[in-house]
N, C-alpha and C. Protein backbone atom coordinates (compact mmCIF):
# COMPACT_ATOMS: atom_id res chain seq x y z
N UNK A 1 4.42 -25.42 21.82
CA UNK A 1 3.59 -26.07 20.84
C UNK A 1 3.38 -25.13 19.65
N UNK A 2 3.77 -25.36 18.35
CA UNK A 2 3.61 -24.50 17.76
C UNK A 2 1.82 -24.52 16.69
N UNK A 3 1.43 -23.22 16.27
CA UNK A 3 0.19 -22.95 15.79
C UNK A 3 -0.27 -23.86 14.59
N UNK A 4 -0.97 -24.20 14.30
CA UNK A 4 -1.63 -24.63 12.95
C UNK A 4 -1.68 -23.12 12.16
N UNK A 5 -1.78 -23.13 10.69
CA UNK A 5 -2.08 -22.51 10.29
C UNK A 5 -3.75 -21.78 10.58
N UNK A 6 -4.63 -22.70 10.80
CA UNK A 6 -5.93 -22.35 10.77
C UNK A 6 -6.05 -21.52 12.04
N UNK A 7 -5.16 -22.14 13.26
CA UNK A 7 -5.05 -20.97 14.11
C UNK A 7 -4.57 -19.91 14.17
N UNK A 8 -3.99 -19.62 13.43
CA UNK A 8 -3.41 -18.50 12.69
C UNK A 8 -4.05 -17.66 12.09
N UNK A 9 -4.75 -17.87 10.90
CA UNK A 9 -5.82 -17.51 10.29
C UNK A 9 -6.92 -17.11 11.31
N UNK A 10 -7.78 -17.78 11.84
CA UNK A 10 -8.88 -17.48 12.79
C UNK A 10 -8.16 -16.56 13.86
N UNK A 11 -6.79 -16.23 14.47
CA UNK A 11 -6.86 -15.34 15.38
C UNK A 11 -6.45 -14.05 14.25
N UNK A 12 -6.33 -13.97 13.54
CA UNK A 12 -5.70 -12.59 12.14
C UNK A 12 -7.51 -12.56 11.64
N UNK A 13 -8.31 -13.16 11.81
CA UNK A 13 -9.46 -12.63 11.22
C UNK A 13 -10.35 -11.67 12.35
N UNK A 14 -9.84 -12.74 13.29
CA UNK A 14 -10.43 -11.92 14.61
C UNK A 14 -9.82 -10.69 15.11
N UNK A 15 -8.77 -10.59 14.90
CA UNK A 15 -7.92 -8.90 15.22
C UNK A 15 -8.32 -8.32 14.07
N UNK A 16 -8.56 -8.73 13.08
CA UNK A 16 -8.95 -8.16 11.89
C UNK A 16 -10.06 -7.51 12.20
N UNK A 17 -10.83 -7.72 12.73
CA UNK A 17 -12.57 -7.08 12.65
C UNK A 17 -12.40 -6.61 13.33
N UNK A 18 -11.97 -6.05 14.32
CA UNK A 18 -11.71 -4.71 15.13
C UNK A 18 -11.15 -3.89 14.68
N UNK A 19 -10.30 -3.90 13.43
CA UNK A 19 -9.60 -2.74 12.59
C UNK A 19 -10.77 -1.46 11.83
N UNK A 20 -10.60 -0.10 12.61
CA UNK A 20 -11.55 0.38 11.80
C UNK A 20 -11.64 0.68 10.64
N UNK A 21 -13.01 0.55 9.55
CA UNK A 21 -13.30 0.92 8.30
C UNK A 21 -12.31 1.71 7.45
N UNK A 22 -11.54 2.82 7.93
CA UNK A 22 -10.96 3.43 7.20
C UNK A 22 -9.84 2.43 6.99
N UNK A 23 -9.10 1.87 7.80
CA UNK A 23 -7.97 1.42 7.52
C UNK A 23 -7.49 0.49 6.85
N UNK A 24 -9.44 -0.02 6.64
CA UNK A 24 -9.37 -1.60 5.85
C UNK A 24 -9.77 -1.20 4.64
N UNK A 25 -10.66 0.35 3.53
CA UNK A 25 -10.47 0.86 3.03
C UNK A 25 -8.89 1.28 2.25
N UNK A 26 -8.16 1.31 2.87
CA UNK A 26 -6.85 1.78 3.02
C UNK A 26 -5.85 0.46 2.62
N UNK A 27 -6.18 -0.87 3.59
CA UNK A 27 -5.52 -1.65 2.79
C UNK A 27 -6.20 -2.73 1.81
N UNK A 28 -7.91 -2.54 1.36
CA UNK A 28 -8.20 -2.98 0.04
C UNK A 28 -7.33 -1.99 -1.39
N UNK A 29 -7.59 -0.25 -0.96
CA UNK A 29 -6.07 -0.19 -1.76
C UNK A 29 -4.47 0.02 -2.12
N UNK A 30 -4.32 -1.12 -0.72
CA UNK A 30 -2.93 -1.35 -1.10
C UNK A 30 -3.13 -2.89 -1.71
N UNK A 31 -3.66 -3.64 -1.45
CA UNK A 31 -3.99 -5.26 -2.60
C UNK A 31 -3.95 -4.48 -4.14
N UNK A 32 -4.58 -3.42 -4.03
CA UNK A 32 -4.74 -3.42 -5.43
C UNK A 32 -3.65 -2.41 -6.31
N UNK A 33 -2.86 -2.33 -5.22
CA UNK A 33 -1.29 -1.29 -5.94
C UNK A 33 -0.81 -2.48 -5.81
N UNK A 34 -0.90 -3.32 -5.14
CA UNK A 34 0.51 -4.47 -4.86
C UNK A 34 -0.19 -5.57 -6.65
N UNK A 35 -1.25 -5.23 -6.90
CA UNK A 35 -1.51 -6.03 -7.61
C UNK A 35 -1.54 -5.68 -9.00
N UNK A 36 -1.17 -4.22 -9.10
CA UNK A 36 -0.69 -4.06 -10.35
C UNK A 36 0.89 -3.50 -10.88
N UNK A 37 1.57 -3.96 -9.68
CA UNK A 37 2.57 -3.97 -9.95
C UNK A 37 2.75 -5.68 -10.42
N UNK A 38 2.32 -6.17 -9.71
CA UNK A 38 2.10 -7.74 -9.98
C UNK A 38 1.59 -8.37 -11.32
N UNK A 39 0.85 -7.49 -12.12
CA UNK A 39 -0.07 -7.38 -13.46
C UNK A 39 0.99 -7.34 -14.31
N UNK A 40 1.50 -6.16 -14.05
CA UNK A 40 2.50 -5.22 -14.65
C UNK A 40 4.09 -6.11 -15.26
N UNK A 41 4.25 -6.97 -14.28
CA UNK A 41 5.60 -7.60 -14.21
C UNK A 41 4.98 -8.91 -14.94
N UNK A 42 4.36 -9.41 -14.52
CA UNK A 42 3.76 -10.99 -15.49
C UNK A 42 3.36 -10.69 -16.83
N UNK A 43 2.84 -8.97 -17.31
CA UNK A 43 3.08 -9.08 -18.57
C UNK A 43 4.63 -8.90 -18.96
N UNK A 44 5.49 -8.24 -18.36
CA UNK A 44 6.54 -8.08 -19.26
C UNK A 44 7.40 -9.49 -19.22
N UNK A 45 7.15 -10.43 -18.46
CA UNK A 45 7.40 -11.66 -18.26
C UNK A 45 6.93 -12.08 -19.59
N UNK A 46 5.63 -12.02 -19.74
CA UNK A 46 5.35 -12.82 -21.06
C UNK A 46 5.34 -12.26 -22.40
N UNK A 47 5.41 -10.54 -22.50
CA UNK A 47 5.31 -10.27 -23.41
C UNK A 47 6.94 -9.75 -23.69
N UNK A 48 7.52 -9.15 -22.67
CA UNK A 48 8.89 -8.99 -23.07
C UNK A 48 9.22 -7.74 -22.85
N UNK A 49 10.60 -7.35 -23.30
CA UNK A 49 10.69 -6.56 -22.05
C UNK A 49 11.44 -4.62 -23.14
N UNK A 50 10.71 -5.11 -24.34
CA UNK A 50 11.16 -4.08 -25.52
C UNK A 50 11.49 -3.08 -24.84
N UNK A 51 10.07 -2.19 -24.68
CA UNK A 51 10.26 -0.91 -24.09
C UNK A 51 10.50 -1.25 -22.42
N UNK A 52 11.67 -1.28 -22.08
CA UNK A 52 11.84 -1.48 -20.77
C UNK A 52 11.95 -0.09 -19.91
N UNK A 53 11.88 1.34 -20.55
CA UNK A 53 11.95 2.22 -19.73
C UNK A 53 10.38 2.36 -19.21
N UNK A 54 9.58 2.10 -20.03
CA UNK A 54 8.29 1.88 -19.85
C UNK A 54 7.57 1.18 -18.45
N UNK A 55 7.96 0.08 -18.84
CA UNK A 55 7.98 -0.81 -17.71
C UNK A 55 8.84 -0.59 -16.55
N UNK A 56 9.51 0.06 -16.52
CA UNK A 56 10.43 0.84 -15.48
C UNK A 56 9.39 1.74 -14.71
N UNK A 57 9.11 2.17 -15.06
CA UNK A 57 8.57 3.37 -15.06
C UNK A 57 6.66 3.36 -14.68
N UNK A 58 6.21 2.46 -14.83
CA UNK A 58 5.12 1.93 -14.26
C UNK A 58 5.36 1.02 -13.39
N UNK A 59 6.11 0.37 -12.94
CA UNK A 59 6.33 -0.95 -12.15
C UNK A 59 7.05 -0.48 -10.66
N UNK A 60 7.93 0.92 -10.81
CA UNK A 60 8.61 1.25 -9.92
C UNK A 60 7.42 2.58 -9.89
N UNK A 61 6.78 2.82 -10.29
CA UNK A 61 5.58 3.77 -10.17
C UNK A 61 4.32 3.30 -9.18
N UNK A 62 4.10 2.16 -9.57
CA UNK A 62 3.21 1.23 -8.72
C UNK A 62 3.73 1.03 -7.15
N UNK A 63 4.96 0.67 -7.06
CA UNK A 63 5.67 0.05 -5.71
C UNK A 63 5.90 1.62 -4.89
N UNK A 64 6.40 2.62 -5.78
CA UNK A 64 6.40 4.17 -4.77
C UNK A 64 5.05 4.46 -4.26
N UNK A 65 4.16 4.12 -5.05
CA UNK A 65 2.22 4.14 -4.29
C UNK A 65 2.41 3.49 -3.65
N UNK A 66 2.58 1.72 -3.65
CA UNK A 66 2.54 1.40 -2.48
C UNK A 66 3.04 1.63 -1.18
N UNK A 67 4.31 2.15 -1.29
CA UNK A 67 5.03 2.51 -0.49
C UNK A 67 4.51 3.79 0.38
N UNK A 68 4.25 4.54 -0.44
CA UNK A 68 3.24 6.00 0.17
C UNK A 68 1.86 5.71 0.99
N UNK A 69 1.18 4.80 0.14
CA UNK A 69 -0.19 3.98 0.97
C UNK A 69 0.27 3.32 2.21
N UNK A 70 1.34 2.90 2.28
CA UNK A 70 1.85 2.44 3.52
C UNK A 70 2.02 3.41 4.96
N UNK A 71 2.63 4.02 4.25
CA UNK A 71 2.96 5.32 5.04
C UNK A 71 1.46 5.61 5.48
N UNK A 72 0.97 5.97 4.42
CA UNK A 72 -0.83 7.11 4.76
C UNK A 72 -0.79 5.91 5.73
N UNK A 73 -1.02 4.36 5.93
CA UNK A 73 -2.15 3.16 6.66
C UNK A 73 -1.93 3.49 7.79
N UNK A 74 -0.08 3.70 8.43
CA UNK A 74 0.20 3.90 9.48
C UNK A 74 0.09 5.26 9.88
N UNK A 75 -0.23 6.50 9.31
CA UNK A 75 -0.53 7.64 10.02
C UNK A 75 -1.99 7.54 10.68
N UNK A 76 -2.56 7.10 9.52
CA UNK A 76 -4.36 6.81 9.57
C UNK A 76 -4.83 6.20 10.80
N UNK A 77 -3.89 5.06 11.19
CA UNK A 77 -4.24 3.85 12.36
C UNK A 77 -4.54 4.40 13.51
N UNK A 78 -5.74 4.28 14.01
CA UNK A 78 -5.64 5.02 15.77
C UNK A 78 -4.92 4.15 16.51
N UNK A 79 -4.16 2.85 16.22
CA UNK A 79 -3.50 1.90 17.10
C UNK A 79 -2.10 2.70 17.06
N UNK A 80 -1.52 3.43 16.07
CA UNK A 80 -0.47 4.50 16.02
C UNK A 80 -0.61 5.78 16.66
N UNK A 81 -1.71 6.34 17.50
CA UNK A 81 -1.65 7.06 17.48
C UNK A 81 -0.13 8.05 18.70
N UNK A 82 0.31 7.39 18.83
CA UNK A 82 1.31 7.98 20.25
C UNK A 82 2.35 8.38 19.12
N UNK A 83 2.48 7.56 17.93
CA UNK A 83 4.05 7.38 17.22
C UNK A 83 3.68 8.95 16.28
N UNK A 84 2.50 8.94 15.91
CA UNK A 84 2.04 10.28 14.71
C UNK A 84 1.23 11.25 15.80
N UNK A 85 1.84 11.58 16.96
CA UNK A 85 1.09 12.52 17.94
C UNK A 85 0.08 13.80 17.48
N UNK A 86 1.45 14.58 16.67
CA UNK A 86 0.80 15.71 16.30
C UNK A 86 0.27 15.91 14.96
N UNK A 87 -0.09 14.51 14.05
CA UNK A 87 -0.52 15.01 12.78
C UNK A 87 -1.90 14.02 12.98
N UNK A 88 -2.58 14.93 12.21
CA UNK A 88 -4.29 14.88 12.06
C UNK A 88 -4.72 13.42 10.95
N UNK A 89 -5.30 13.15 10.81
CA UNK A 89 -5.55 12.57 9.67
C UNK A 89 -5.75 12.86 8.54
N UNK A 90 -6.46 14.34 8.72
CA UNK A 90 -6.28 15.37 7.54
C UNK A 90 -5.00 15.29 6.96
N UNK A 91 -4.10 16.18 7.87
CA UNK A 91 -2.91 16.27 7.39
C UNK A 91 -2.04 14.97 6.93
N UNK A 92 -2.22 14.02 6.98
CA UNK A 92 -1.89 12.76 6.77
C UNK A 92 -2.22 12.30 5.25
N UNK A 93 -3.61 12.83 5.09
CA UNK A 93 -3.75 12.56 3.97
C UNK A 93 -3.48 13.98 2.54
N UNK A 94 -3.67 14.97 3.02
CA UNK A 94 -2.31 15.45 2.70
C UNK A 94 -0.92 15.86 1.87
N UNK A 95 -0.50 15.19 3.14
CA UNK A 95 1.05 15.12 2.83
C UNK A 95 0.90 13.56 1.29
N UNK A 96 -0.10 12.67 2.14
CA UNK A 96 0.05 11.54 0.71
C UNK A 96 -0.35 12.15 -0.52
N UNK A 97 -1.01 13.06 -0.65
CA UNK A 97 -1.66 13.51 -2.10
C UNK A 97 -0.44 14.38 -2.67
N UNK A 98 0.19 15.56 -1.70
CA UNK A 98 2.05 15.95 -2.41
C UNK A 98 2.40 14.70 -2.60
N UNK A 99 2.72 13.86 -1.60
CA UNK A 99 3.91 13.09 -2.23
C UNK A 99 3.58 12.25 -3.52
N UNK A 100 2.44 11.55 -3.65
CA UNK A 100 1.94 11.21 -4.79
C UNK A 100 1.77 12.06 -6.18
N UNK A 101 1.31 12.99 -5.90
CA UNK A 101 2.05 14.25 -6.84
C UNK A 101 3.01 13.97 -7.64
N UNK A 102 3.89 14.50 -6.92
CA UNK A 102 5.55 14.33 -6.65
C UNK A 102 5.83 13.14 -7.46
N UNK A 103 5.71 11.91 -7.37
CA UNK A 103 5.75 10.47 -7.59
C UNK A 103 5.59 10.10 -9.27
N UNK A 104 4.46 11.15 -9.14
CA UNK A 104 3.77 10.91 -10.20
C UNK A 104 4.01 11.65 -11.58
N UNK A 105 4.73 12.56 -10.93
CA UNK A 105 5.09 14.17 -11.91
C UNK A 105 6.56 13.58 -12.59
N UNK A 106 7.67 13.11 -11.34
CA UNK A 106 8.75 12.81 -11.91
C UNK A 106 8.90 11.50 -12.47
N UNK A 107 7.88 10.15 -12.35
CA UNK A 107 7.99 9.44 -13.50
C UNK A 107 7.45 9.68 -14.40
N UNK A 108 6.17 11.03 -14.91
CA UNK A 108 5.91 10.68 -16.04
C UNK A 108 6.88 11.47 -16.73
């Protein structure tokens, strides 16, 4: 028998609230990297695409954060913890602040 959506929804809200604080911290900001890459692209949609190294360059700037925030969500997760044995959360966060660095140094 397959799910309704609403059952769907109501069992993802309910696994949801057992996720601890940090992690939901963690993915309010990944909505908001995913959402300005999303900003980012609907203007050059409407405004155009002149300076396109620009927009290169913020848009693939945005998606490497997200990509890194991804990384940090799953070190962070105590539901991961067997897969990230020996790194701390400290160190987790970290390694995201080099690599963001990094990210950040060679697009600008």
């Amino acid at each position: 028998m397959a799910a309704t959506f609403s059952d769907i929804a109501k069992a993802f809200t309910t696994e949801y609230k057992k996720t601890p604080t940090r992690v939901k911290v963690i993915d309010a900001f990944l909505l908001y990297a995913l959402g300005t890459a999303f900003m980012q692209f609907v203007y050059m949609l409407l405004v155009g695409t002149y300076p396109f190294n620009a927009f290169l360059a913020g848009f693939l700037s945005s998606l490497g954060f997200f990509t890194l925030t991804v990384c940090l969500r799953l070190q962070a997760d105590p539901a991961n913890g067997k897969e990230f044995d020996g790194i701390s959360p400290e160190r987790a966060f970290a390694d995201y602040t080099l690599a963001n660095l990094v990210l950040h140094l060679v697009v600008w």
